[in-house]
PDB file of N, CA and C in Angstrom:
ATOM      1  N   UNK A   1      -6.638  88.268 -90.037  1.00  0.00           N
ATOM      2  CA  UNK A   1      -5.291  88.233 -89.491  1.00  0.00           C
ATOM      3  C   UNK A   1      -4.344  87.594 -90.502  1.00  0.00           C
ATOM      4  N   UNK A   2      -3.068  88.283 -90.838  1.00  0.00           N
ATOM      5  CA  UNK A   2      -2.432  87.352 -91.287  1.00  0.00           C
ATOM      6  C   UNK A   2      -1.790  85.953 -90.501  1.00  0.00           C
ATOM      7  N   UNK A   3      -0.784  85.138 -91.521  1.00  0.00           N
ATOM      8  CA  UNK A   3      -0.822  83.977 -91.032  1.00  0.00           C
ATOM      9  C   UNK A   3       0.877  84.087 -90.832  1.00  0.00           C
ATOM     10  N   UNK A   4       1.188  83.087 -89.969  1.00  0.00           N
ATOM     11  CA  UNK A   4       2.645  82.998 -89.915  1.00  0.00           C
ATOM     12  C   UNK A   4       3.343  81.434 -90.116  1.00  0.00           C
ATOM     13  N   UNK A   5       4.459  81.345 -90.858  1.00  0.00           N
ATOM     14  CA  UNK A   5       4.502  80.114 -90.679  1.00  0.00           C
ATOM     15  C   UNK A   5       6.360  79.867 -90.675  1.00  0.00           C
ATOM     16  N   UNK A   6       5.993  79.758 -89.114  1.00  0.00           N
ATOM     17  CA  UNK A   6       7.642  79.892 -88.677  1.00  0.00           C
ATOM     18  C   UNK A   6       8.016  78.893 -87.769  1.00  0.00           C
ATOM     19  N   UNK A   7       9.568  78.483 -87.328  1.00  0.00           N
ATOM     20  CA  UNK A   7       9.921  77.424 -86.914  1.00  0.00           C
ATOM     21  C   UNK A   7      10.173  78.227 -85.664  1.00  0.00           C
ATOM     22  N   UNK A   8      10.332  77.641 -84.732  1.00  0.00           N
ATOM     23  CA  UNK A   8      11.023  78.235 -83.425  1.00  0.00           C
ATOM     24  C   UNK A   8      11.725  77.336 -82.488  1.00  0.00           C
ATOM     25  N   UNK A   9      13.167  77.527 -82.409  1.00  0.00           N
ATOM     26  CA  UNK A   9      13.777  76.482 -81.839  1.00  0.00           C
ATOM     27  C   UNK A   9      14.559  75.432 -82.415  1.00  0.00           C
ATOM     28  N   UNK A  10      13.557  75.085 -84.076  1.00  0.00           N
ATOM     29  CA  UNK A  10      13.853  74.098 -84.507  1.00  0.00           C
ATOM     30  C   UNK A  10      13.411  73.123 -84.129  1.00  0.00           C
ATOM     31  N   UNK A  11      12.139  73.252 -83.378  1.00  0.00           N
ATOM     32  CA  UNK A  11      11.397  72.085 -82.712  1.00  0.00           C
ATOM     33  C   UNK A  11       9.848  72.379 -82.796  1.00  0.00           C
ATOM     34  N   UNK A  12       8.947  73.408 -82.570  1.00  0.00           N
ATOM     35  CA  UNK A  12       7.951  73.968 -82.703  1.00  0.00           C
ATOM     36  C   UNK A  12       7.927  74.550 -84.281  1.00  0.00           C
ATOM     37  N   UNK A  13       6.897  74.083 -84.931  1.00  0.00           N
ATOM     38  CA  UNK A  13       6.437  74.786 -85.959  1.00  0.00           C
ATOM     39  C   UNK A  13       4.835  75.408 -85.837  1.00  0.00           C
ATOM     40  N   UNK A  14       4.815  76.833 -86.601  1.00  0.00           N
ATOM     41  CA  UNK A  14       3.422  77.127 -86.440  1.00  0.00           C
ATOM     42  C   UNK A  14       2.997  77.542 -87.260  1.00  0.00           C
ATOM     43  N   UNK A  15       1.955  76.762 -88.105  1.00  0.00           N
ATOM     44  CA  UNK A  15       1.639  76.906 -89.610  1.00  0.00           C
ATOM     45  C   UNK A  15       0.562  77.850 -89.316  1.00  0.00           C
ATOM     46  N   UNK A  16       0.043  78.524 -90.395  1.00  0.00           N
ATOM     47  CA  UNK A  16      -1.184  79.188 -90.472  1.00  0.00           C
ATOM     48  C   UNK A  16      -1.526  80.106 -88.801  1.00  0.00           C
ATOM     49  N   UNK A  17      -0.729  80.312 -88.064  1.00  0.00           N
ATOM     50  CA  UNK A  17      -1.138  80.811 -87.024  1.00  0.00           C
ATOM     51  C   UNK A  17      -1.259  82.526 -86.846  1.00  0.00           C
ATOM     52  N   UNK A  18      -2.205  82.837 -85.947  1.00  0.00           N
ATOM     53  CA  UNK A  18      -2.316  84.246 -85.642  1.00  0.00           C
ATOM     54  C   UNK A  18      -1.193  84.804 -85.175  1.00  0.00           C
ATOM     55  N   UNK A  19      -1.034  86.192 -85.138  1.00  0.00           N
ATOM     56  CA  UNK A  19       0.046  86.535 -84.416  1.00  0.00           C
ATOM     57  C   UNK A  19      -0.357  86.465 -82.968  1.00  0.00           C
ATOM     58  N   UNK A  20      -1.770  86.378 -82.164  1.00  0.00           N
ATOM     59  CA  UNK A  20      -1.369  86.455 -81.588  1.00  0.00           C
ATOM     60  C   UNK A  20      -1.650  85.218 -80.980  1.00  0.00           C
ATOM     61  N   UNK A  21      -1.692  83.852 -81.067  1.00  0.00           N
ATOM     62  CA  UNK A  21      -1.439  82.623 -81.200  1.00  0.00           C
ATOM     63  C   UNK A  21       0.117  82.229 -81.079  1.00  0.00           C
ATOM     64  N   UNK A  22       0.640  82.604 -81.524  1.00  0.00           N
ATOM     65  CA  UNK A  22       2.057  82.359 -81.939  1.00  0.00           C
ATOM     66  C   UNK A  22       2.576  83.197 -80.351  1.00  0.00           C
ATOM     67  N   UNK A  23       2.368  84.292 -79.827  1.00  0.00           N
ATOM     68  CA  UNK A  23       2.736  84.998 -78.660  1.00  0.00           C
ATOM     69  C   UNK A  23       2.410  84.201 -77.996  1.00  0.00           C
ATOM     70  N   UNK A  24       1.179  83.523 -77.656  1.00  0.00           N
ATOM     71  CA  UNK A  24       0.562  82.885 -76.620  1.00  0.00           C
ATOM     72  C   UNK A  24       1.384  81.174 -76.717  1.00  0.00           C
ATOM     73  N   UNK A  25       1.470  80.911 -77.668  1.00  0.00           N
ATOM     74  CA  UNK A  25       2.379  79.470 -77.435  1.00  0.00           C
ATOM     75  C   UNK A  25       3.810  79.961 -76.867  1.00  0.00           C
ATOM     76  N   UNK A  26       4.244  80.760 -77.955  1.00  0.00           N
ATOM     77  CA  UNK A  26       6.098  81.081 -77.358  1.00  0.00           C
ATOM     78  C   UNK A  26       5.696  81.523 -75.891  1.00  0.00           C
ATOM     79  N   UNK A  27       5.005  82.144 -74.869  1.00  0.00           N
ATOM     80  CA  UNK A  27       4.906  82.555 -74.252  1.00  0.00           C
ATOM     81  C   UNK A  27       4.773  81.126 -72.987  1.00  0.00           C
ATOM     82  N   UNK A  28       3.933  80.052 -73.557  1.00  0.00           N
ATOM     83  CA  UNK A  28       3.674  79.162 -72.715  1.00  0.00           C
ATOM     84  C   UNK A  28       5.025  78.266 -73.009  1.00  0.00           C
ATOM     85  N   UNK A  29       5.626  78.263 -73.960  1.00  0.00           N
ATOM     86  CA  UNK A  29       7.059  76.840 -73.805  1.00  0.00           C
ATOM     87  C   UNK A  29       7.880  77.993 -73.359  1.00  0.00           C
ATOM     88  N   UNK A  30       8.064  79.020 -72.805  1.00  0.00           N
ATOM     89  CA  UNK A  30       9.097  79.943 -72.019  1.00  0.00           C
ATOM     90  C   UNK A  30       8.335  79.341 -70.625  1.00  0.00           C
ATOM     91  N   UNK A  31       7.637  79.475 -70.607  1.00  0.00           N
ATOM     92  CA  UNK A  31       7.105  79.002 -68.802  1.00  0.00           C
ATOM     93  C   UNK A  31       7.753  77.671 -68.882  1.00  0.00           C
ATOM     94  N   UNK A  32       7.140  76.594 -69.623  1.00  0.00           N
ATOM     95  CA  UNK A  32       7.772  75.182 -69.576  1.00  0.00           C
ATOM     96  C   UNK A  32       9.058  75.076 -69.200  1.00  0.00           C
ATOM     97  N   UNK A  33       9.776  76.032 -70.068  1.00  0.00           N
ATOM     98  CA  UNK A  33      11.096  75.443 -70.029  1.00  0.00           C
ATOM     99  C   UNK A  33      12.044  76.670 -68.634  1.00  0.00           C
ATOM    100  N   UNK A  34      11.032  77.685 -68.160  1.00  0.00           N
ATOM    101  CA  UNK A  34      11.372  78.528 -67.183  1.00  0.00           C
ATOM    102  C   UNK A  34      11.140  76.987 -65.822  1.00  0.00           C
ATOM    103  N   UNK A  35      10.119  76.255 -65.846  1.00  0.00           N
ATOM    104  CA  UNK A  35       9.487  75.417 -65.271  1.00  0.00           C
ATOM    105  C   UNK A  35      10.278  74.158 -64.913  1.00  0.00           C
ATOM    106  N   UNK A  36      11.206  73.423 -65.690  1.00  0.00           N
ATOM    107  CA  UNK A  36      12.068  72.365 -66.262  1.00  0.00           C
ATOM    108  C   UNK A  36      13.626  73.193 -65.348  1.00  0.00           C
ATOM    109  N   UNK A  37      13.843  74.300 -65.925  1.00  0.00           N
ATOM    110  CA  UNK A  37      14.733  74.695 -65.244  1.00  0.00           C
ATOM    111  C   UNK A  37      15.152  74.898 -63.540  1.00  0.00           C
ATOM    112  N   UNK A  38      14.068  75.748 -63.233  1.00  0.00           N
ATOM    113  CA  UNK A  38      13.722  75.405 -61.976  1.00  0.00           C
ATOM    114  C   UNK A  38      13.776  74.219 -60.992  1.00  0.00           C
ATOM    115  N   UNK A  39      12.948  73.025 -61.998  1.00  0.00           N
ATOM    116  CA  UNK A  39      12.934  71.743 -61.122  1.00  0.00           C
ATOM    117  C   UNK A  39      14.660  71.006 -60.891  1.00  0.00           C
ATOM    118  N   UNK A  40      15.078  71.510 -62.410  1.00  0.00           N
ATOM    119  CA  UNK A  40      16.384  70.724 -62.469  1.00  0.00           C
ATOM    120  C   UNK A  40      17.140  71.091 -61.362  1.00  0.00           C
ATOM    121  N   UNK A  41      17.240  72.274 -60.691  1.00  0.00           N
ATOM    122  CA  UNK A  41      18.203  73.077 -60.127  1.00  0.00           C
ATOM    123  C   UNK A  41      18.058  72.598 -58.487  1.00  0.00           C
ATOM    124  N   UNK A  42      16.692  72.516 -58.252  1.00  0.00           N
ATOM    125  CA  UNK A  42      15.964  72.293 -57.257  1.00  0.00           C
ATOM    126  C   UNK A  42      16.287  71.074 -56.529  1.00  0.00           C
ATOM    127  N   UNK A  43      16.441  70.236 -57.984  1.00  0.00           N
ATOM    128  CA  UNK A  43      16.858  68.563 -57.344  1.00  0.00           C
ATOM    129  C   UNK A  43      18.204  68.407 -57.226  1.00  0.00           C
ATOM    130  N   UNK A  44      18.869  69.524 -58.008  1.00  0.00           N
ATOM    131  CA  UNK A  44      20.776  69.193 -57.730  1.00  0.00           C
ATOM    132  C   UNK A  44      21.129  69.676 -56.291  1.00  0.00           C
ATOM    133  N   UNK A  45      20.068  70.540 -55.766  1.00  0.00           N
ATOM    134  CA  UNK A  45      20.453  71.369 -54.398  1.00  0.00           C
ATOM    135  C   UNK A  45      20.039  70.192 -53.532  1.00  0.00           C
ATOM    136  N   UNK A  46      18.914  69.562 -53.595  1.00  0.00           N
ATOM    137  CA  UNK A  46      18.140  68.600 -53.010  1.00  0.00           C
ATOM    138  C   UNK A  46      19.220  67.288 -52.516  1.00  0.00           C
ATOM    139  N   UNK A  47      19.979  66.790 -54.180  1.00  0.00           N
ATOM    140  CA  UNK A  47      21.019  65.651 -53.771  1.00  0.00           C
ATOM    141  C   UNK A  47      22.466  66.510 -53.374  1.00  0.00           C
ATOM    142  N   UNK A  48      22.423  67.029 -53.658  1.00  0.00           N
ATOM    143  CA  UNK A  48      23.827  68.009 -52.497  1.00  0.00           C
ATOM    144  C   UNK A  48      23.952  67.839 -51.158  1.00  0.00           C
ATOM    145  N   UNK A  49      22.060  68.623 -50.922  1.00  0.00           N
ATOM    146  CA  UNK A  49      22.357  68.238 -49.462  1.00  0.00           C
ATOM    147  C   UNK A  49      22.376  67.020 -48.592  1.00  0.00           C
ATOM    148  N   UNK A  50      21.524  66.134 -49.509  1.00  0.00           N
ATOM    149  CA  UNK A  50      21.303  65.009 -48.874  1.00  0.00           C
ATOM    150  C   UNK A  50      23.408  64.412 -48.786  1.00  0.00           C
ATOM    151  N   UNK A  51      23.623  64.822 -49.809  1.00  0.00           N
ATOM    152  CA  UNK A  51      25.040  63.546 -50.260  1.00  0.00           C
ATOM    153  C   UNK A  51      26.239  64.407 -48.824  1.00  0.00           C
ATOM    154  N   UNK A  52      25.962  65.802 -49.013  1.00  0.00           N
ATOM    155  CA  UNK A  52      26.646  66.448 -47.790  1.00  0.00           C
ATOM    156  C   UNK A  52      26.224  65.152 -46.392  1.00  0.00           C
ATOM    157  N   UNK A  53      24.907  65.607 -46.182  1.00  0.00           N
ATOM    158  CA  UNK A  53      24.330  65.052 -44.524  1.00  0.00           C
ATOM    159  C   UNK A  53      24.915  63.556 -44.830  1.00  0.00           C
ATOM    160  N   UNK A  54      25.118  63.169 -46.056  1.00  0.00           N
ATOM    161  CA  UNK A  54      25.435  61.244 -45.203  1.00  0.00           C
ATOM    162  C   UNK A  54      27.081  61.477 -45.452  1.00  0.00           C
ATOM    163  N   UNK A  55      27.655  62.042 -46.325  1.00  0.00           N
ATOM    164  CA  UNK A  55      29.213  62.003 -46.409  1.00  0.00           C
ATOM    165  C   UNK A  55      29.679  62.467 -44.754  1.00  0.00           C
ATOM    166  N   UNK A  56      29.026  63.813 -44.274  1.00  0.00           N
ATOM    167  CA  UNK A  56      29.016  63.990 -42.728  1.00  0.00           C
ATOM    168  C   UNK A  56      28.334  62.860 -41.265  1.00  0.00           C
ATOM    169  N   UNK A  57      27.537  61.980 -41.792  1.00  0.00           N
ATOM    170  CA  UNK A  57      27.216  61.625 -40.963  1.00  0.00           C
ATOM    171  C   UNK A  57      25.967  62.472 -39.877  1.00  0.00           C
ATOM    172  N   UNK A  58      25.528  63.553 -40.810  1.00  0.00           N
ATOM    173  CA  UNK A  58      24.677  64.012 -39.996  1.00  0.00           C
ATOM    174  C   UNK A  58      23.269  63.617 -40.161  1.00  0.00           C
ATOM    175  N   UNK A  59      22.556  63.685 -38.716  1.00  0.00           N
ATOM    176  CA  UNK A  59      21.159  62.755 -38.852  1.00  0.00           C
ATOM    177  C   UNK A  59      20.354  63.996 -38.022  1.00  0.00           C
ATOM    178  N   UNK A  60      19.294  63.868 -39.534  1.00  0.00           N
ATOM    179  CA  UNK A  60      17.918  64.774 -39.149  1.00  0.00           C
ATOM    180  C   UNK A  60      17.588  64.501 -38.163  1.00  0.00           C
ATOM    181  N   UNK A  61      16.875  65.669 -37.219  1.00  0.00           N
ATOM    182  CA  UNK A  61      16.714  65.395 -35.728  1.00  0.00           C
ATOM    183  C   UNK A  61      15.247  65.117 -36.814  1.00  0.00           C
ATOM    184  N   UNK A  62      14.362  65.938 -36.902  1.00  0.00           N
ATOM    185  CA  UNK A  62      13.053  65.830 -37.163  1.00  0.00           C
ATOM    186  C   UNK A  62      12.423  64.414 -37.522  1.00  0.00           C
ATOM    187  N   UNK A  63      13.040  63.392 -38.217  1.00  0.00           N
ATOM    188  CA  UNK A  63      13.155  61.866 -37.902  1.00  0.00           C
ATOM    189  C   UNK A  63      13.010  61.588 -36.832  1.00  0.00           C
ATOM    190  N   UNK A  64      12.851  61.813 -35.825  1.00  0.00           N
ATOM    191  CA  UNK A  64      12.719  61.327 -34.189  1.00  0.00           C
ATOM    192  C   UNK A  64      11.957  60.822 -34.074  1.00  0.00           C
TER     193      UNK A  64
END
């Protein structure tokens, strides 16, 4: 196989790697950062609602 030796991002380097090594990493920091994204979004909806329910004064029944 040849070898590749490329930067990606500017943060990942991959010396001497396969091509298809190099697919299989770029492939896994796209999940990571598909992964990171997700959570971020998840928790802004999360303190929204919470900051809505106390700016309203509204109280979870399911607390009972």
């Amino acid at each position: 196989m040849l070898g590749f030796n490329l930067v990606v991002l500017g943060v990942y380097r991959f010396k001497e790697t396969t091509k298809e090594e190099f697919v299989a990493n770029a492939i896994h920091v796209e999940m990571q950062c598909h992964h990171f994204y997700t959570t971020h979004h998840v928790t802004r909806v999360a303190n929204a609602i919470t900051t809505y329910q106390m700016k309203h004064e509204i109280v979870n029944l399911d607390m009972v």
